[in-house]
N, C-alpha and C. Protein backbone atom coordinates (compact mmCIF):
# COMPACT_ATOMS: atom_id res chain seq x y z
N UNK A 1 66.43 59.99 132.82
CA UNK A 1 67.09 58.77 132.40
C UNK A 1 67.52 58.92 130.94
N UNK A 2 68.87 58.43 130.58
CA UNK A 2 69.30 58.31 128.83
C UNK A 2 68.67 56.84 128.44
N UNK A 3 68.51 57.12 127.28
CA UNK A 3 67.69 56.33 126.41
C UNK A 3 68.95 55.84 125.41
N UNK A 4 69.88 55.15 125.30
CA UNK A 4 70.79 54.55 124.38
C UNK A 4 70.50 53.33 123.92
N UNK A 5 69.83 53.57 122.15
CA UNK A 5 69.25 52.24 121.59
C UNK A 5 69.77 52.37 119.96
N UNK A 6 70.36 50.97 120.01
CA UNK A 6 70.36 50.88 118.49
C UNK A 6 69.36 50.05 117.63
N UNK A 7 69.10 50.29 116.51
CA UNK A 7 67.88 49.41 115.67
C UNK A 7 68.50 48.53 114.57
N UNK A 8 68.06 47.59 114.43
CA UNK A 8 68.32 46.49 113.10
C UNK A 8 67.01 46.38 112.49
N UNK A 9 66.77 46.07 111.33
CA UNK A 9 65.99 45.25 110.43
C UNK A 9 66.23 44.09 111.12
N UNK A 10 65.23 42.75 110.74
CA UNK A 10 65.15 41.49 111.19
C UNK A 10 65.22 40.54 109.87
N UNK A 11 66.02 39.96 109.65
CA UNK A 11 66.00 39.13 108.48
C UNK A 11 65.50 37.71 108.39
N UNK A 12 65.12 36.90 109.53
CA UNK A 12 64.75 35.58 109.88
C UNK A 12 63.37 35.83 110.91
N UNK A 13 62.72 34.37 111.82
CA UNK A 13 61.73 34.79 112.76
C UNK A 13 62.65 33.87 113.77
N UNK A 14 63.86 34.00 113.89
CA UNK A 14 64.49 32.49 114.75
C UNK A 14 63.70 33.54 116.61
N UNK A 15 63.89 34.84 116.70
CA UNK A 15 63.13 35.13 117.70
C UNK A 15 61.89 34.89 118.48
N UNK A 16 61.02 33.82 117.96
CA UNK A 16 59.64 33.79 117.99
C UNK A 16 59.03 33.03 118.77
N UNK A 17 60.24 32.08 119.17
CA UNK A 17 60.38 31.61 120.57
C UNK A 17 60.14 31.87 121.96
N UNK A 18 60.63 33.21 122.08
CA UNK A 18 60.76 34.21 122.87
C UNK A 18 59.27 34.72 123.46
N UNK A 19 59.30 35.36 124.61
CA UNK A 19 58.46 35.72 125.42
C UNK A 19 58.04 37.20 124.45
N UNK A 20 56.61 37.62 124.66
CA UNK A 20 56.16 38.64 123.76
C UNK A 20 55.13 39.28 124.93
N UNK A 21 55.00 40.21 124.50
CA UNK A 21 53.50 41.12 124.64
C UNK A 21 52.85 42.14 123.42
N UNK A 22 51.74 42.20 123.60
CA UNK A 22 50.97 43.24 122.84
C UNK A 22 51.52 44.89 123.23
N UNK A 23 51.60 45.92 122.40
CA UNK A 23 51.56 47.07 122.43
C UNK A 23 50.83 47.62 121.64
N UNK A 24 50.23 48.59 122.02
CA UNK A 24 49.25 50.01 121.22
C UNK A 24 49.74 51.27 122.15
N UNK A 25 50.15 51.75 120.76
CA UNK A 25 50.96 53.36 121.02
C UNK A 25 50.67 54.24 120.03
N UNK A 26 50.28 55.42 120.77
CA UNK A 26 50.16 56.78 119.61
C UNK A 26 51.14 57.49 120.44
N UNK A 27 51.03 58.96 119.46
CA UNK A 27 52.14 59.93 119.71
C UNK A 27 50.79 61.27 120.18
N UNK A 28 51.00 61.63 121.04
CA UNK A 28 50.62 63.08 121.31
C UNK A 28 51.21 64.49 120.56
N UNK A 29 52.17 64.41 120.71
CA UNK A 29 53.40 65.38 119.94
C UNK A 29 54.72 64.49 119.45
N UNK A 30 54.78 64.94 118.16
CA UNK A 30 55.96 64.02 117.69
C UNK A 30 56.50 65.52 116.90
N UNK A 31 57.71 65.82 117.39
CA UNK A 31 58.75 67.09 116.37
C UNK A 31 59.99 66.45 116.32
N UNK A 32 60.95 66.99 115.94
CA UNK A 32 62.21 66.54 115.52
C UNK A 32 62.86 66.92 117.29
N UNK A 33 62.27 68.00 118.02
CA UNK A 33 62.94 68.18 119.05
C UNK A 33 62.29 67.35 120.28
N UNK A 34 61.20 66.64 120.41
CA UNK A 34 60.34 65.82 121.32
C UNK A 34 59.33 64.64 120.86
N UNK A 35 59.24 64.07 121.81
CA UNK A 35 58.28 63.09 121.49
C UNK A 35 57.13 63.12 122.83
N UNK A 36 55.87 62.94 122.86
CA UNK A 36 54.82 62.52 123.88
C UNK A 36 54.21 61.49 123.32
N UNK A 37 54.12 59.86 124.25
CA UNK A 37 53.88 58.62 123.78
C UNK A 37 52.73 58.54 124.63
N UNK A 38 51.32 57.38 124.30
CA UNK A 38 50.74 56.97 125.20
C UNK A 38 50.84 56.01 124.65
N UNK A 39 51.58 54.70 125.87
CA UNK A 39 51.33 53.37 124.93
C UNK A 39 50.58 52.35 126.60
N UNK A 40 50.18 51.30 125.96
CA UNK A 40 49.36 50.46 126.42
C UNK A 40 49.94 48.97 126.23
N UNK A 41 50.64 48.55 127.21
CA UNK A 41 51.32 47.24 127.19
C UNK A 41 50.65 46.22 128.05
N UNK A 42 49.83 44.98 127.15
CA UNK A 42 49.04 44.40 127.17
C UNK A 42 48.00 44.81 128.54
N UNK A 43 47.88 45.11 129.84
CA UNK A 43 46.73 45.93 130.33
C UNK A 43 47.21 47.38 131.64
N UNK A 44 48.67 47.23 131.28
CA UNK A 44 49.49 48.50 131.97
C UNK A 44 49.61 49.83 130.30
N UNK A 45 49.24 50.66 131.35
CA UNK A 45 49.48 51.98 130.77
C UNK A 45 50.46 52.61 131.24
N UNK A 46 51.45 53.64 130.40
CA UNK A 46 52.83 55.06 130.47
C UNK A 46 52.36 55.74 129.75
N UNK A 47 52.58 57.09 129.77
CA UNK A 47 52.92 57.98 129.34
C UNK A 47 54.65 58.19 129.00
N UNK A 48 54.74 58.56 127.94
CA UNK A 48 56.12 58.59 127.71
C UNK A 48 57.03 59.89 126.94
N UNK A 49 57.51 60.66 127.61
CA UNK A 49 58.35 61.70 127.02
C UNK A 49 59.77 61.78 126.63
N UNK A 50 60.32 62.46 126.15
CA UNK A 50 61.47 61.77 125.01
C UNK A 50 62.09 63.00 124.74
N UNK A 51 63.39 63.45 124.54
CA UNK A 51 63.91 64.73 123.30
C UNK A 51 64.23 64.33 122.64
N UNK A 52 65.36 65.27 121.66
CA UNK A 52 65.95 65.16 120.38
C UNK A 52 66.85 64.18 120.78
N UNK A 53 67.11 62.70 120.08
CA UNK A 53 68.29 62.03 119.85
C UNK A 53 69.57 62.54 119.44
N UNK A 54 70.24 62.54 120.61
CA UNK A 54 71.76 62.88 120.07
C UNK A 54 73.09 61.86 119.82
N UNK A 55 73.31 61.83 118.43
CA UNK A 55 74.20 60.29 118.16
C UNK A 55 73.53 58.93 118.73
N UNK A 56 72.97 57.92 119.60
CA UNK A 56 72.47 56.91 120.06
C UNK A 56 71.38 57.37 121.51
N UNK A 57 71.58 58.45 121.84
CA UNK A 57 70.97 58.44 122.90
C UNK A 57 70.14 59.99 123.58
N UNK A 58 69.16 60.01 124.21
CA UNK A 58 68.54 60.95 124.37
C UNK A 58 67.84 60.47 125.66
N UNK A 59 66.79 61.84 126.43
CA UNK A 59 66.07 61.69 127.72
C UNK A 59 64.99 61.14 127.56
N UNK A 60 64.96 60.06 128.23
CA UNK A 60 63.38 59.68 128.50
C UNK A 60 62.52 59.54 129.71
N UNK A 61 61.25 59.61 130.09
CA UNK A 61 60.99 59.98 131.16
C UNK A 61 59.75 59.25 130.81
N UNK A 62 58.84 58.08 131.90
CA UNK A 62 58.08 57.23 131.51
C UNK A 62 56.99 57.18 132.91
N UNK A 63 55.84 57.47 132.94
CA UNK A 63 55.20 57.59 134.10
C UNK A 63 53.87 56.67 133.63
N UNK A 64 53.47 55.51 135.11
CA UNK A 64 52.32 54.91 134.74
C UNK A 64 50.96 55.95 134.84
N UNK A 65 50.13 55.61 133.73
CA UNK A 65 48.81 56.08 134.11
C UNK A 65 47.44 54.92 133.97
N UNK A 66 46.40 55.71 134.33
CA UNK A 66 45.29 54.64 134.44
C UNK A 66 45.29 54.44 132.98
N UNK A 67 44.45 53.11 132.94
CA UNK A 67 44.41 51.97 131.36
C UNK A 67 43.24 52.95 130.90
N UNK A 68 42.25 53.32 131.67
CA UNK A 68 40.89 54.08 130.98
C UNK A 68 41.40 55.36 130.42
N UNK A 69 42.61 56.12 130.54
CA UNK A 69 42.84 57.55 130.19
C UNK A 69 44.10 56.96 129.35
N UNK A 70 44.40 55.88 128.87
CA UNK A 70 45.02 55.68 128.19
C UNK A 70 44.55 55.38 126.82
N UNK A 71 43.43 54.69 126.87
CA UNK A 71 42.30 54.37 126.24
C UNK A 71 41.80 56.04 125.30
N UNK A 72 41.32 56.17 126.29
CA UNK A 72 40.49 57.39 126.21
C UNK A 72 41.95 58.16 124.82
N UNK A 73 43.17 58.56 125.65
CA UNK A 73 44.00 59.30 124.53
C UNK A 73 44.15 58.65 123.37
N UNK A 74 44.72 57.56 123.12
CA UNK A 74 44.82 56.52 122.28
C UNK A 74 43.90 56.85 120.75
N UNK A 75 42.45 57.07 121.57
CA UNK A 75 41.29 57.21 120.28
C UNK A 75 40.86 59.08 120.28
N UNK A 76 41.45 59.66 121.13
CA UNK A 76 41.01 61.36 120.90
C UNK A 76 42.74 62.36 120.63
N UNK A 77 43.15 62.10 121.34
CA UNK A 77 44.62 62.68 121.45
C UNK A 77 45.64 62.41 120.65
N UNK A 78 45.89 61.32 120.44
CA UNK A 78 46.81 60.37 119.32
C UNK A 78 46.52 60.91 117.77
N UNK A 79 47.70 61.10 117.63
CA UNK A 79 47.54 60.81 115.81
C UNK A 79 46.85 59.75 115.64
N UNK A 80 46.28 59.14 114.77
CA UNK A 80 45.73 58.25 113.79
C UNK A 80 46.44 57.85 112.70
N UNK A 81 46.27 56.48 112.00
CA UNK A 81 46.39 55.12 113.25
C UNK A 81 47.24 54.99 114.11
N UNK A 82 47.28 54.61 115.47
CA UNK A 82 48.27 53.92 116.44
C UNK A 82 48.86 52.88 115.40
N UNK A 83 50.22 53.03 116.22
CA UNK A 83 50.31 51.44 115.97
C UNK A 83 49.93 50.09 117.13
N UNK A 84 50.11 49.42 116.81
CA UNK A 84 49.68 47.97 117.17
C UNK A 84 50.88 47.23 116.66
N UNK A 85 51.45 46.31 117.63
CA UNK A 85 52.58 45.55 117.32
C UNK A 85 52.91 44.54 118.65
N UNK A 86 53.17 42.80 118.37
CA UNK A 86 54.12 42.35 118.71
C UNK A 86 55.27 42.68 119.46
N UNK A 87 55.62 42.76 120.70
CA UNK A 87 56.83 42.99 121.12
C UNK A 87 57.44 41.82 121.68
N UNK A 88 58.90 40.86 121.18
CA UNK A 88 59.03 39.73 121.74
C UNK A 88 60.88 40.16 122.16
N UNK A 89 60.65 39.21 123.89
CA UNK A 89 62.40 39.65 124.39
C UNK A 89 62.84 38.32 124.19
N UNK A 90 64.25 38.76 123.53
CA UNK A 90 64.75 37.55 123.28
C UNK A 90 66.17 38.03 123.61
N UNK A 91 67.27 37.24 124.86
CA UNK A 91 68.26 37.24 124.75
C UNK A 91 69.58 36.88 124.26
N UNK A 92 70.62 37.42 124.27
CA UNK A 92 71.42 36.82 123.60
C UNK A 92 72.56 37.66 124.15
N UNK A 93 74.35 37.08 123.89
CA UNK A 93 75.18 37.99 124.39
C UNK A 93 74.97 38.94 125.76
N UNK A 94 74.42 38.39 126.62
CA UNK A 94 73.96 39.04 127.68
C UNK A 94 72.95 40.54 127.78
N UNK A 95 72.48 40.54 126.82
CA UNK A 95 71.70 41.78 126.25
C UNK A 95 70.22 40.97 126.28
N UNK A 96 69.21 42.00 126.15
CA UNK A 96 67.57 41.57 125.92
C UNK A 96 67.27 42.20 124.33
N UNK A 97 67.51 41.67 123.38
CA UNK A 97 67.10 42.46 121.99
C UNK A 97 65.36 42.05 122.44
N UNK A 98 64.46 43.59 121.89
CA UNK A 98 63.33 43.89 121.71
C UNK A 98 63.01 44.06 120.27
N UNK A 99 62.35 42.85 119.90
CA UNK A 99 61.88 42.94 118.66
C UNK A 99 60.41 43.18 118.25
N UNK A 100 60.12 44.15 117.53
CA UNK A 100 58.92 44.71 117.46
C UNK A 100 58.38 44.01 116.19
N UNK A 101 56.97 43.32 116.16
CA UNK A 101 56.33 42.88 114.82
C UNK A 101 55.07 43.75 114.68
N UNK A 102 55.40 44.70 113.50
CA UNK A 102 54.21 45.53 113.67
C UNK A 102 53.12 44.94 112.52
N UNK A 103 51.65 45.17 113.22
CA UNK A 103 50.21 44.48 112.40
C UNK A 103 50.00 46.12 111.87
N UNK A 104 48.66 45.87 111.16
CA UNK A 104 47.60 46.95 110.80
C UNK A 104 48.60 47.31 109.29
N UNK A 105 48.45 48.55 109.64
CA UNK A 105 49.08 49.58 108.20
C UNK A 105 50.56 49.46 108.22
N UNK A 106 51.34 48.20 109.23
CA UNK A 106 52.54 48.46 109.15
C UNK A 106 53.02 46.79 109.20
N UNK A 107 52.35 46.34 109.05
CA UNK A 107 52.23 44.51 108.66
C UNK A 107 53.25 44.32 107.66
N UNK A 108 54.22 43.44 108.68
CA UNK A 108 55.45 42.98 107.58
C UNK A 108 56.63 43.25 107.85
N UNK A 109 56.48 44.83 108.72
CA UNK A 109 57.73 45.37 109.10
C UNK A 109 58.18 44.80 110.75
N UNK A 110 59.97 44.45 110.61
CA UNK A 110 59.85 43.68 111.80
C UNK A 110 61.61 44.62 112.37
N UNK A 111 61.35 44.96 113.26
CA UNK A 111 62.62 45.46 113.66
C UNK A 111 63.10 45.43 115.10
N UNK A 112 64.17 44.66 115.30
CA UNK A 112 65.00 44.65 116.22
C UNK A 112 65.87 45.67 116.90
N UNK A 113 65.51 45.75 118.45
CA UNK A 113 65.83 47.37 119.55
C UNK A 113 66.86 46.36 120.12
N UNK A 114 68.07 47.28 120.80
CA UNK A 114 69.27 47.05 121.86
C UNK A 114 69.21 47.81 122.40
N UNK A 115 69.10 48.33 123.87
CA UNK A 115 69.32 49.25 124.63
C UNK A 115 70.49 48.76 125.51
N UNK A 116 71.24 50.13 125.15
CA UNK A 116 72.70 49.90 125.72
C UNK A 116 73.17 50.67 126.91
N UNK A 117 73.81 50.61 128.26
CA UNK A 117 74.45 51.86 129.00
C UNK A 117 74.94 52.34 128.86
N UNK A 118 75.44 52.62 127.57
CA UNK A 118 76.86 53.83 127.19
C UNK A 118 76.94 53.27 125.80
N UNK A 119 76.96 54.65 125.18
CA UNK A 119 77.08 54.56 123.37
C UNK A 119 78.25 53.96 122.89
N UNK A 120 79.26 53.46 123.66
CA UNK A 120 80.53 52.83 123.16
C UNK A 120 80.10 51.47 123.52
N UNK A 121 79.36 50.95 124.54
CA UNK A 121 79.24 49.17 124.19
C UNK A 121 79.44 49.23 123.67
N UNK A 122 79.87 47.30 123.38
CA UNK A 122 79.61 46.78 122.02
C UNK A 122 78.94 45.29 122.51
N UNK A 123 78.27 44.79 121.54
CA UNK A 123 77.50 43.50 121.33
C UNK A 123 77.51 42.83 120.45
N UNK A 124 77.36 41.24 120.63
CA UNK A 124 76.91 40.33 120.10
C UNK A 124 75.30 40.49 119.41
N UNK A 125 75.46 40.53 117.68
CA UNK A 125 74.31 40.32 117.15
C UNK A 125 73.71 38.60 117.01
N UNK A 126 72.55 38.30 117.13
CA UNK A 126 71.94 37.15 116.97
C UNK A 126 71.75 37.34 115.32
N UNK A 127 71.58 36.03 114.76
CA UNK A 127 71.82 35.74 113.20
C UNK A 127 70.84 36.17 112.53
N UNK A 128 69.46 36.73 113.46
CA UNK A 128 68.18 37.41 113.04
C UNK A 128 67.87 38.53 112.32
N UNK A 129 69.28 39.71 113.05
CA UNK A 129 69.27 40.75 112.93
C UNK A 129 69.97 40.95 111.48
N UNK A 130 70.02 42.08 110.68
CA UNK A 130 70.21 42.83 109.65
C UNK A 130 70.52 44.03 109.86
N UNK A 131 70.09 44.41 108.46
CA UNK A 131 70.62 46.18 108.66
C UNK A 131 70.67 47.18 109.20
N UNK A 132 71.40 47.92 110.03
CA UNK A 132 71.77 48.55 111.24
C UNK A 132 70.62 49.94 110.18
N UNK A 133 69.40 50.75 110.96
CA UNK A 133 68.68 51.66 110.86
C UNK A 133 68.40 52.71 111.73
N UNK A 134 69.24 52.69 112.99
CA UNK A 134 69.52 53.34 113.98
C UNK A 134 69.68 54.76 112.94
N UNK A 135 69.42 55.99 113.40
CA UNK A 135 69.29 57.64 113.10
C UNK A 135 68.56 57.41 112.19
N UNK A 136 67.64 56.25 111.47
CA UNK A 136 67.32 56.57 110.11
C UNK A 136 65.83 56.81 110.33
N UNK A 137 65.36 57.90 109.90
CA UNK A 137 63.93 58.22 110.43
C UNK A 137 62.43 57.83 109.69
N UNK A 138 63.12 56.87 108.92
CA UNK A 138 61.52 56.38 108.57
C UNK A 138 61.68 55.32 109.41
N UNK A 139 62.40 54.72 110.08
CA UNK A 139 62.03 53.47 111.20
C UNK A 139 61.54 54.57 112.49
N UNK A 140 61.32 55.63 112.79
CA UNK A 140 61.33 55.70 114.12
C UNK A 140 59.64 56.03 114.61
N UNK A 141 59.21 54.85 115.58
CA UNK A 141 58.21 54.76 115.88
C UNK A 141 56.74 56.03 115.60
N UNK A 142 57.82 57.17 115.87
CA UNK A 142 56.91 58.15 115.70
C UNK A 142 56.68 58.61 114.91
N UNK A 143 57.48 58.22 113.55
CA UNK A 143 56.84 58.38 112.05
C UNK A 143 56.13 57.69 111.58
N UNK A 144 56.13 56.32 111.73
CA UNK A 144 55.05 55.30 111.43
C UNK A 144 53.74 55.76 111.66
């Protein structure tokens, strides 16, 4: 499957309305050419694999596993700290923007996901969103 997502900064909380869940995610392998995710969405577990982003979009490949071996990687396998974050869907322009509020060592930072079917869409931003951070790699999950 392609993975085509762009990122904003969040400048307001007008999203907060919106339906949310909990996430906890570490990285197994994080390089510039792959990613291996174990994340934990409020009591469902994935595994999640990823390549190099090319211009907006790259492979991703997402398989459920049990919550106990998710657990288990999370605290032995994972870099240190996971993050921990807020995830709230909020629509708009016929799109689902995913806005992430991250706690712990990353408290404060709030950034808005679009996942698109083809890198030429285009969309309607909600008045929330800000500065376009898409390729920029201190936002990307797996540097945090």
């Amino acid at each position: 499957m392609i993975e085509i997502e762009r990122k904003f900064l969040v400048i307001s909380d007008e999203y907060k309305t919106s339906p949310s869940r909990h996430i906890r995610q570490g990285y197994v392998c994080s390089t510039e050419n792959r990613v291996v995710r174990i994340r934990i969405i409020d009591d469902k577990a994935v595994m999640t694999l990823k390549n190099a982003t090319v211009g907006f979009a790259r492979n991703e490949y997402e398989y459920p596993i049990p919550l106990a071996d998710a657990e288990e990687m999370l605290n032995t396998m994972c870099r240190q700290p996971i993050i921990d974050k807020t995830r709230y869907y909020y629509t708009y322009g016929g799109h689902t923007w995913e806005v992430d509020v991250f706690h712990g060592n990353h408290e404060g930072l709030v950034i808005a996901e679009i996942e698109l079917e083809h890198t030429t869409d285009t969309f309607l931003k909600p008045d929330f969103v800000g500065e376009e951070v898409t390729g920029n790699p201190d936002y990307y999950n797996s540097n945090l």
